[in-house]
Protein backbone atom coordinates (compact mmCIF):
# COMPACT_ATOMS: atom_id res chain seq x y z
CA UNK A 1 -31.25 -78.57 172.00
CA UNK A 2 -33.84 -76.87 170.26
CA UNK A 3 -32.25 -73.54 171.20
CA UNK A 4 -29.19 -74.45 170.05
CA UNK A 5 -30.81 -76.04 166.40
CA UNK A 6 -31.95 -72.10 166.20
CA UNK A 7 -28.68 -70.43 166.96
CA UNK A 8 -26.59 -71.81 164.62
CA UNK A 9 -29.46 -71.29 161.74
CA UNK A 10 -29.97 -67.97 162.75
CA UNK A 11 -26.47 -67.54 162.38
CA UNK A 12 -26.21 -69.76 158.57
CA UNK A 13 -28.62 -67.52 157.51
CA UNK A 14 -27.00 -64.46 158.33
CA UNK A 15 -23.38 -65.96 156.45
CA UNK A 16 -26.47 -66.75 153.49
CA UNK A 17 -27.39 -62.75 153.35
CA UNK A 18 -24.03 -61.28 153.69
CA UNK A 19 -22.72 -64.16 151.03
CA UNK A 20 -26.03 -63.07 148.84
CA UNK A 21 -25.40 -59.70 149.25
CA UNK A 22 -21.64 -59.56 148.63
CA UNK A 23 -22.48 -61.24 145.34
CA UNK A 24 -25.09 -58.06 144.15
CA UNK A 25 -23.56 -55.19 142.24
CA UNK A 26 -23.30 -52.23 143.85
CA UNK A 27 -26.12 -50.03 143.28
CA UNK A 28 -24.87 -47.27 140.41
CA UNK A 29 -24.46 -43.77 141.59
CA UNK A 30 -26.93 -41.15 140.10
CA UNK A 31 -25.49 -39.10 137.23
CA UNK A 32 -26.76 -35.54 136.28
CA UNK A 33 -25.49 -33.18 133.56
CA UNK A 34 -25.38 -29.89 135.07
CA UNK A 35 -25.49 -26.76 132.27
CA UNK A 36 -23.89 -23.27 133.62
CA UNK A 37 -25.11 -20.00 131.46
CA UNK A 38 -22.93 -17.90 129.68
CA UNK A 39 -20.74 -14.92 132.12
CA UNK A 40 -19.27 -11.89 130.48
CA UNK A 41 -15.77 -12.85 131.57
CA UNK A 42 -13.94 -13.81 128.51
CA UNK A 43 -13.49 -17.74 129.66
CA UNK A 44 -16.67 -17.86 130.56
CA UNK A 45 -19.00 -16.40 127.47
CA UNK A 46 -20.33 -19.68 126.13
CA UNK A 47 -21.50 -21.14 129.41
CA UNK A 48 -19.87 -24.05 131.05
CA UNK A 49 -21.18 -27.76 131.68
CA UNK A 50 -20.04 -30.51 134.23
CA UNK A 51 -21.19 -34.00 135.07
CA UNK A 52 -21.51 -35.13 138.52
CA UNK A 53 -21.86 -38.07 140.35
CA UNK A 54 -24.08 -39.44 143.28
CA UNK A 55 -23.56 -42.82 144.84
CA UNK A 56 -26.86 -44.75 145.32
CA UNK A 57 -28.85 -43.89 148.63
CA UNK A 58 -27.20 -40.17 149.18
CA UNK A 59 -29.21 -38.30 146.88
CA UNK A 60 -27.50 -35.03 148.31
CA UNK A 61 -25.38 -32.58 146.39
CA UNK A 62 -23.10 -32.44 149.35
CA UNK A 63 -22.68 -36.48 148.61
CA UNK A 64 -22.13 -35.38 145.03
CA UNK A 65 -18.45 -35.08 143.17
CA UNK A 66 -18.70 -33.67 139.79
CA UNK A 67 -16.05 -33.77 136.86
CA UNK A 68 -15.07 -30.48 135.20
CA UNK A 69 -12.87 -30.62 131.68
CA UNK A 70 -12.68 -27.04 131.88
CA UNK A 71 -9.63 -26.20 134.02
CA UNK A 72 -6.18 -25.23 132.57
CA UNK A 73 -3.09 -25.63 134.44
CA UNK A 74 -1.83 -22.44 134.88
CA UNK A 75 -3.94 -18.90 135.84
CA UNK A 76 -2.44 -16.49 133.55
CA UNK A 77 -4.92 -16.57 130.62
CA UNK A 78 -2.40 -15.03 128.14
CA UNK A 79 -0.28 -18.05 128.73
CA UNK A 80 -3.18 -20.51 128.63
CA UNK A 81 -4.46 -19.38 125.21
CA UNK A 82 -0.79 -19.03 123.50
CA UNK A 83 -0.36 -22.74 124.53
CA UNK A 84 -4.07 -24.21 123.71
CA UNK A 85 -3.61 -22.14 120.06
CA UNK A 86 0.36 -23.72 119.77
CA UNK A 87 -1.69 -27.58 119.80
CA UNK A 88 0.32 -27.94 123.83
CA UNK A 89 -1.91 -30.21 126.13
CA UNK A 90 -3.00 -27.28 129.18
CA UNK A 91 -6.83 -28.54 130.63
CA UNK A 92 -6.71 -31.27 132.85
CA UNK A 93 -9.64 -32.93 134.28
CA UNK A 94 -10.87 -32.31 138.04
CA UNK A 95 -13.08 -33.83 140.22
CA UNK A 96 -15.02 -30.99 142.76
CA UNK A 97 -17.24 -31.30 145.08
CA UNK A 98 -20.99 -30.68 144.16
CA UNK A 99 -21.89 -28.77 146.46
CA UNK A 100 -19.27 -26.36 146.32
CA UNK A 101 -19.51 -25.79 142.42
CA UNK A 102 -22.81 -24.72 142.74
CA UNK A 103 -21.91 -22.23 145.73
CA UNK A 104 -19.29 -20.91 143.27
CA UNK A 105 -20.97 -20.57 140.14
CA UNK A 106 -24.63 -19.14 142.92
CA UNK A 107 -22.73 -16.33 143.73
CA UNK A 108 -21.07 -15.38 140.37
CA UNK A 109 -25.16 -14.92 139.37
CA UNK A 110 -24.78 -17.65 136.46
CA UNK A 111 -27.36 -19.70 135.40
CA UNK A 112 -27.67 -23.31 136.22
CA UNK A 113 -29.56 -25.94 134.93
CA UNK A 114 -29.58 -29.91 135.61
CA UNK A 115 -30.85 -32.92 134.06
CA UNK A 116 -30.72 -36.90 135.56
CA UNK A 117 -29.14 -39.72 132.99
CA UNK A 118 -31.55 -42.30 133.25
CA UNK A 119 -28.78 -44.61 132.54
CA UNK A 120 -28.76 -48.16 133.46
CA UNK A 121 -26.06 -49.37 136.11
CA UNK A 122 -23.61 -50.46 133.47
CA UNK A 123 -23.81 -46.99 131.69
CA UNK A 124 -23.56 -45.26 134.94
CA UNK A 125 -20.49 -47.10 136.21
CA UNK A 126 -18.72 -46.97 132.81
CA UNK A 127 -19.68 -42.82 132.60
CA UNK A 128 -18.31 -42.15 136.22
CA UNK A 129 -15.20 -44.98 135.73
CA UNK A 130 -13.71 -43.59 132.49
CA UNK A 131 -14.11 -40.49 134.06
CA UNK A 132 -12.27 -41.64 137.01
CA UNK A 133 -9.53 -43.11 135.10
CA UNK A 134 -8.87 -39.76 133.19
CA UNK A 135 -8.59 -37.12 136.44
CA UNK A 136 -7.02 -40.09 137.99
CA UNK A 137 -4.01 -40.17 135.25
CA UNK A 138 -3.58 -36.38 135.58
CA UNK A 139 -2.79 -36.12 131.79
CA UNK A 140 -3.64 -32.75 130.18
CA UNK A 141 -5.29 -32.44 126.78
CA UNK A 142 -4.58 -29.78 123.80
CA UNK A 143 -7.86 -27.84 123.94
CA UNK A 144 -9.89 -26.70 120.90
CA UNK A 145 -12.25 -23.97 121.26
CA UNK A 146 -14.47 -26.08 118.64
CA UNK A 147 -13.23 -29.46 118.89
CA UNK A 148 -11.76 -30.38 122.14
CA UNK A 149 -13.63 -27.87 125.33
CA UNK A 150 -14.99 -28.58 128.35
CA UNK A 151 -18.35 -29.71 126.40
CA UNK A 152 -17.57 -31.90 124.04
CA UNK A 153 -15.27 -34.00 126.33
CA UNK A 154 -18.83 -34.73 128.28
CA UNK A 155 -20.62 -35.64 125.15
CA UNK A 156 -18.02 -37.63 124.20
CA UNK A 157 -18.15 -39.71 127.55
CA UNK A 158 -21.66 -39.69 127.61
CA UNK A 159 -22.06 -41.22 123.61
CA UNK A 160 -19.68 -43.91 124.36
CA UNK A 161 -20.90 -44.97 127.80
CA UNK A 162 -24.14 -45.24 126.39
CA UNK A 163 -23.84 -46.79 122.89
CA UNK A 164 -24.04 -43.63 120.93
CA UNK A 165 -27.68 -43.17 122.24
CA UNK A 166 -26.56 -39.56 121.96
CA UNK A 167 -25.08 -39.28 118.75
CA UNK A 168 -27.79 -37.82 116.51
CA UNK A 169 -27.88 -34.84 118.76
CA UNK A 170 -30.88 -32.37 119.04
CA UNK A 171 -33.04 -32.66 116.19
CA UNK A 172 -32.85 -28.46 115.61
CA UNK A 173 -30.10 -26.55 116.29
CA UNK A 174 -29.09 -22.81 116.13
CA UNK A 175 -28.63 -22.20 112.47
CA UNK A 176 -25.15 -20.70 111.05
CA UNK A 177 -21.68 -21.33 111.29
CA UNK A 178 -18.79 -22.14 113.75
CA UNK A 179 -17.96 -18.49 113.64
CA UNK A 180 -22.05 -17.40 114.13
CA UNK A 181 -21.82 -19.51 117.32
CA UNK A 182 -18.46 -17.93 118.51
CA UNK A 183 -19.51 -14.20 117.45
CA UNK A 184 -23.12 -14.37 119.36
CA UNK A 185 -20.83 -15.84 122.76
CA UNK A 186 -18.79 -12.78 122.19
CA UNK A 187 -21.69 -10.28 120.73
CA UNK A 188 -20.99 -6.72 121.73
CA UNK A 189 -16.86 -7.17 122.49
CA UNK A 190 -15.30 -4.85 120.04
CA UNK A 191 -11.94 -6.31 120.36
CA UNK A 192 -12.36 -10.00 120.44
CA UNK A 193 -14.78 -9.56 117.40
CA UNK A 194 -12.95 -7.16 115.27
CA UNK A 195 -9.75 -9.68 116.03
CA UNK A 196 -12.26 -12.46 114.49
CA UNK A 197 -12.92 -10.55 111.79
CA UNK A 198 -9.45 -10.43 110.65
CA UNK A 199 -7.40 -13.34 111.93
CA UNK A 200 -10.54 -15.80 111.89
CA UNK A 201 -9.71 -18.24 108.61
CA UNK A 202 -12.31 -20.08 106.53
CA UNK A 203 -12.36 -23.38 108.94
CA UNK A 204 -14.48 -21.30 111.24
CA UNK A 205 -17.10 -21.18 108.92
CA UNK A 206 -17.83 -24.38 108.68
CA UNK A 207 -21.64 -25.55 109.40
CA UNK A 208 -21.52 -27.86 112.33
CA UNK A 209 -23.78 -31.24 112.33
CA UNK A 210 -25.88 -31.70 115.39
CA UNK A 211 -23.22 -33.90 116.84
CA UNK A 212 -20.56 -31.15 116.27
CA UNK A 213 -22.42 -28.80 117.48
CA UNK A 214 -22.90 -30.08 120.90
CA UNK A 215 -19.81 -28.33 121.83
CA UNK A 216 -21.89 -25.53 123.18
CA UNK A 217 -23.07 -26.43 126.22
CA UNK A 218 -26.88 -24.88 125.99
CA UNK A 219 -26.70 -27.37 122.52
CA UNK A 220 -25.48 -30.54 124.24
CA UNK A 221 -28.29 -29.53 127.34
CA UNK A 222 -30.85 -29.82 124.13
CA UNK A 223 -29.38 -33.03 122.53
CA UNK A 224 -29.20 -34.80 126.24
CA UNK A 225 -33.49 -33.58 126.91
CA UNK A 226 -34.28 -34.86 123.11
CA UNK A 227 -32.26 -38.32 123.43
CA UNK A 228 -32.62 -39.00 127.03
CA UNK A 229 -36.29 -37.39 127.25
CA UNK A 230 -35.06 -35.52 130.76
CA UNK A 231 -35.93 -31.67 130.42
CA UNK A 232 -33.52 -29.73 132.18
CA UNK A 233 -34.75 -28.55 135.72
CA UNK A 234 -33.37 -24.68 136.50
CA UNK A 235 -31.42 -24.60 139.93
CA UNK A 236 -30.83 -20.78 139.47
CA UNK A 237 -31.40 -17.92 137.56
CA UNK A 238 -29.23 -15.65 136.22
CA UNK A 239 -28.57 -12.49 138.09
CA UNK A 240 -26.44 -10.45 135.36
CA UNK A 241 -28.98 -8.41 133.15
CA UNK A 242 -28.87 -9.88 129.37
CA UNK A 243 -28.26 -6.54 127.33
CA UNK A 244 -28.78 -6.17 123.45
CA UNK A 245 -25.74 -6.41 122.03
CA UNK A 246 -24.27 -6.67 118.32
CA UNK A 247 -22.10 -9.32 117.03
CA UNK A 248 -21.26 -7.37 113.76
CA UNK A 249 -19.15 -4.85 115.57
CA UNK A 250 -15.46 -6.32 114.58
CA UNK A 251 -16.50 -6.03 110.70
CA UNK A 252 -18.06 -2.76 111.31
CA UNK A 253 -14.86 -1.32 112.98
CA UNK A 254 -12.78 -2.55 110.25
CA UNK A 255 -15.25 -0.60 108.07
CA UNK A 256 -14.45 2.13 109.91
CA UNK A 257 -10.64 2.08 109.76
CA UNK A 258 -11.05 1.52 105.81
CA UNK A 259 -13.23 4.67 105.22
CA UNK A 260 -10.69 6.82 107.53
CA UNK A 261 -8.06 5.34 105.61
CA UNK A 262 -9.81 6.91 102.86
CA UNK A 263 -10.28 10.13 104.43
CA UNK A 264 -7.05 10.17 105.51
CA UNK A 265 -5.52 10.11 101.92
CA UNK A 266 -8.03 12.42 100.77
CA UNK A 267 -7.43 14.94 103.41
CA UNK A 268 -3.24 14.48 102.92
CA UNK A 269 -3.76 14.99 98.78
CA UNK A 270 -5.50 18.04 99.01
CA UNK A 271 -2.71 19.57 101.07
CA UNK A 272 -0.01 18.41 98.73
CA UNK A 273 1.16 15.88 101.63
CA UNK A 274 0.79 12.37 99.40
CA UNK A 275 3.82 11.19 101.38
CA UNK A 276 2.45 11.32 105.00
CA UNK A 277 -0.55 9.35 103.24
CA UNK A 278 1.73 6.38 101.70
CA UNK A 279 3.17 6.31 105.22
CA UNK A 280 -0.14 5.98 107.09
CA UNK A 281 -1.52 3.69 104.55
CA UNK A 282 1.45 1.36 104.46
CA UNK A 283 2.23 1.89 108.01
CA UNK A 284 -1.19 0.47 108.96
CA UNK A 285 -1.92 -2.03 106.40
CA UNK A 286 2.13 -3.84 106.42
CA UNK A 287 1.64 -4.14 110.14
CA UNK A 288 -1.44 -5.60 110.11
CA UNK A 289 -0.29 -7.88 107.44
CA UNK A 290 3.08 -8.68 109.57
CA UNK A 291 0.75 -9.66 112.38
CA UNK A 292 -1.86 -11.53 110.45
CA UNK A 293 1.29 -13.77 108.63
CA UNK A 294 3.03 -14.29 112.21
CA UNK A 295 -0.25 -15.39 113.71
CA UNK A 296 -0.99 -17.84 110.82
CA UNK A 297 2.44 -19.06 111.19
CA UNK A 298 2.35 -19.30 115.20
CA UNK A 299 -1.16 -20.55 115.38
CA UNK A 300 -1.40 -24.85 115.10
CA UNK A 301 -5.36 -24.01 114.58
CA UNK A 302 -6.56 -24.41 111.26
CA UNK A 303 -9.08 -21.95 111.65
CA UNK A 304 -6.61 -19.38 111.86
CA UNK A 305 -3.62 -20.48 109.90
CA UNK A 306 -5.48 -20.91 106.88
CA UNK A 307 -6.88 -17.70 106.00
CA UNK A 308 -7.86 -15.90 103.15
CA UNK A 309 -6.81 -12.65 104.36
CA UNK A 310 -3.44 -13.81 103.61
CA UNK A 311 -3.84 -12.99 100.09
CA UNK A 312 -5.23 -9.45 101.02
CA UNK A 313 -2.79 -7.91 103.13
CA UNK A 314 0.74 -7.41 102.33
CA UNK A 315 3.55 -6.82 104.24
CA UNK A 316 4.90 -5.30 101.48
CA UNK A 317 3.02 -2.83 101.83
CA UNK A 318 5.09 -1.43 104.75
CA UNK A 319 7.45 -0.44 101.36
CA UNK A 320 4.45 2.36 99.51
CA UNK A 321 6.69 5.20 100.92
CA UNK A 322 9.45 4.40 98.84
CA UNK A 323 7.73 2.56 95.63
CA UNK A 324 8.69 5.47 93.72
CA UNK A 325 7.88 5.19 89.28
CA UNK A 326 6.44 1.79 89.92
CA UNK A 327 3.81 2.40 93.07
CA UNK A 328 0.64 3.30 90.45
CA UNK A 329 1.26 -0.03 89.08
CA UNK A 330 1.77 -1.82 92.14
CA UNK A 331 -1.43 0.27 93.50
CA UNK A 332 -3.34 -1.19 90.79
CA UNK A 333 -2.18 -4.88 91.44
CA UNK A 334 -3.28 -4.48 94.58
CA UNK A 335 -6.81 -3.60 93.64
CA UNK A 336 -7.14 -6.22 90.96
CA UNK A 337 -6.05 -9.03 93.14
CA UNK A 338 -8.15 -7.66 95.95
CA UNK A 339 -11.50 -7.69 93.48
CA UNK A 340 -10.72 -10.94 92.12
CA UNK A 341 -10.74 -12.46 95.93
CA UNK A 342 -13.84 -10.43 96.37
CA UNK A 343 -15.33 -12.52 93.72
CA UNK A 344 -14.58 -15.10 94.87
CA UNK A 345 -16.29 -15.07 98.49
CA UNK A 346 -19.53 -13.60 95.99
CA UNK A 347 -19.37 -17.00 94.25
CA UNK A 348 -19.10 -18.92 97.49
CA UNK A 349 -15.61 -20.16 96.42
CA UNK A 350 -14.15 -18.66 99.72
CA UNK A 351 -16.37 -18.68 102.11
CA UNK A 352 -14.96 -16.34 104.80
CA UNK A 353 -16.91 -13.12 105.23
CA UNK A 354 -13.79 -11.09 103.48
CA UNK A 355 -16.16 -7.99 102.51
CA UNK A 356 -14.64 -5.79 105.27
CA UNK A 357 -10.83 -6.51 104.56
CA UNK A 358 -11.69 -5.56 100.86
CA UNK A 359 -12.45 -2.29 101.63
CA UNK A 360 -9.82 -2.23 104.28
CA UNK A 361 -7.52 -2.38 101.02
CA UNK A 362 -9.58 -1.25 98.47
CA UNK A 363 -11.03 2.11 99.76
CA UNK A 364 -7.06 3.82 100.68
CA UNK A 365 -5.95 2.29 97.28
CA UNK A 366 -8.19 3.82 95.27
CA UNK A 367 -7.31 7.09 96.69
CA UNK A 368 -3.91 7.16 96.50
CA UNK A 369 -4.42 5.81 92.58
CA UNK A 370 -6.34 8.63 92.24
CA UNK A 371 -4.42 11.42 93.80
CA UNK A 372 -1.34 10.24 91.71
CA UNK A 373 -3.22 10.78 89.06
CA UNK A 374 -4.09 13.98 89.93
CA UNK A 375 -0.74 14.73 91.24
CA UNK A 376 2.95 15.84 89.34
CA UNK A 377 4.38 12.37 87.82
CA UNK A 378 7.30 10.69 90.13
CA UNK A 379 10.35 10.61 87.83
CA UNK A 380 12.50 7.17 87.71
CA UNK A 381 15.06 8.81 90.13
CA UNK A 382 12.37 10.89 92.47
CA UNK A 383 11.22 9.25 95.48
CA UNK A 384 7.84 9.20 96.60
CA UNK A 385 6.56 12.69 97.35
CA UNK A 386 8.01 13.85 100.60
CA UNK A 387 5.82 14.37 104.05
């Protein structure tokens, strides 16, 4: 009897634990913000970040599944950025595992940092769920270099699951503009800097808050140490030497073309060949304008459709060639209006660095005012002078 009596508590106890146990919430997985350095491939320049998860008890990266916002849905790049800059939805979130992003980004020689949320089990679960619910829906986003990147989806997440804890942000951050964060990503590539230099609107040079500028993801590996006190721990180093590099060089090759504009007019008015100049000068200058118009038109960004080099270059200018009795006054209006917009960015009404388009206009213009001047008058019913 007595053997019995202990059998059947033994096994009422046992129903009591599982019952107890079944009633406990699950222990919450381990969450760590993982901060990938900058590359030199363009997608790449401004580093990366990803947040991955570890359930409770397998404190293993191979146990580990981490959530990436930085993956658009189609490989051609030329076809990724037309659509993220036309306001489409292309990045969709991902879920990888652990271990195998850090094998990927190990051998590419980047950088990689990590830090542990010491979030409570409610935080953790409602991190890793909305999460969840996102890569789980499939649905793309529009993304926004600035405003809507693989970064600032994390801090996003990470502010709301844990009560804005991470809205102040780092207490110091990099000083300068949207466009001073952008330029030193891209410091020392001529193209995509002298494109910035011209197409690059006044919304880029905005001053970001703390919380704003978080969308970098060294910044938002800053505000996540200060607020969460977790300093990031380095899982690699980088392998790719760090060169010195400028991020001036798109204003300083528009500089360039300006001055051998110049030249060019000088060297064509000393020959007696004013004509060839008017067609190199309004050859270059309409077609830039023609391309800087379409892209403002094309482009949903604000940073690029509203730009004050719209009020610099011309498309009409495409027409000096054939201006005829009326090009030294339209050479002059061009100048005046050019001056007065240069003013204006000296008074800090526009604040877009315009310096280098002014010359871009003003340096060629003032040599072919001067060479007409120096040159036989155009009669009403002469054309321009002839190449």
């Amino acid at each position: 009897m007595r053997l019995l009596f202990a059998v059947l508590f033994s096994l009422a106890a046992l129903v009591f634990v599982r019952e107890a146990r079944a009633d406990e919430p699950e222990p919450p997985p381990t969450v760590y913000l993982y901060t990938i350095g900058p590359h030199s491939d363009f997608p790449s320049r401004l580093g990366h970040a990803l947040l991955c998860a570890r359930e409770a008890g397998h404190d293993e990266p191979a146990h580990g599944r981490c959530f990436d916002y930085g993956v658009a849905d189609s490989e051609d790049m030329f076809e990724v950025g037309w659509t993220a800059m036309r306001g489409r939805p292309n990045f969709v979130p991902v879920v990888i595992g652990e271990s195998v992003m850090l094998e990927f980004f190990k051998e590419r020689g980047r950088a990689i940092e990590r830090q542990s949320l010491p979030l409570s089990g409610q935080e953790a679960a409602s991190l890793v769920g909305a999460m969840e619910r996102e890569v789980s829906s499939g649905k793309p986003f529009a993304y926004h270099p600035y405003w809507a990147n693989c970064t600032t989806k994390l801090r996003d997440h990470i502010d709301v699951a844990t009560n804005g804890k991470l809205r102040p942000g780092p207490s110091t951050i990099p000083p300068g503009t949207l466009r001073d964060y952008f330029e030193e990503g891209h410091s020392g590539r001529i193209a995509i800097l002298t494109a910035m230099a011209i197409y690059f609107g006044e919304g880029n040079d905005h001053r970001p808050t703390p919380w704003e500028a978080m969308l970098v993801p060294a910044i938002l590996r800053d505000g996540v140490a200060e607020r969460f006190g977790v300093p990031p721990e380095q899982v690699a180093e980088r392998l790719e030497p760090v060169l010195p590099t400028s991020r001036a060089l798109g204003r300083i090759v528009v500089f360039v073309v300006a001055f051998a504009l110049f030249l060019t007019v000088r060297f064509c008015a000393r020959r007696d060949r004013l004509g060839l100049a008017l067609k190199i000068v309004g050859g270059t200058l309409g077609t830039l304008a023609v391309t800087v118009e379409m892209t403002s038109a094309l482009v949903k960004w604000p940073e690029i459709s509203h730009n004050w080099a719209l009020l610099l270059l011309w498309p009409i200018d495409l027409a000096l060639p054939y201006l005829g009795k009326r090009l030294a006054l339209y050479l002059k209006i061009r100048i005046a209006v050019t001056v007065v917009v240069a003013v204006l960015e000296i008074v800090s009404v526009a604040h877009q660095p315009l310096l280098q388009l002014v010359a871009l206009v003003v340096l060629p213009f003032a040599a072919l005012l001067s060479a007409l001047k120096s040159a036989k008058p155009v009669t009403e019913t002469e054309p321009a002078p002839a190449v």
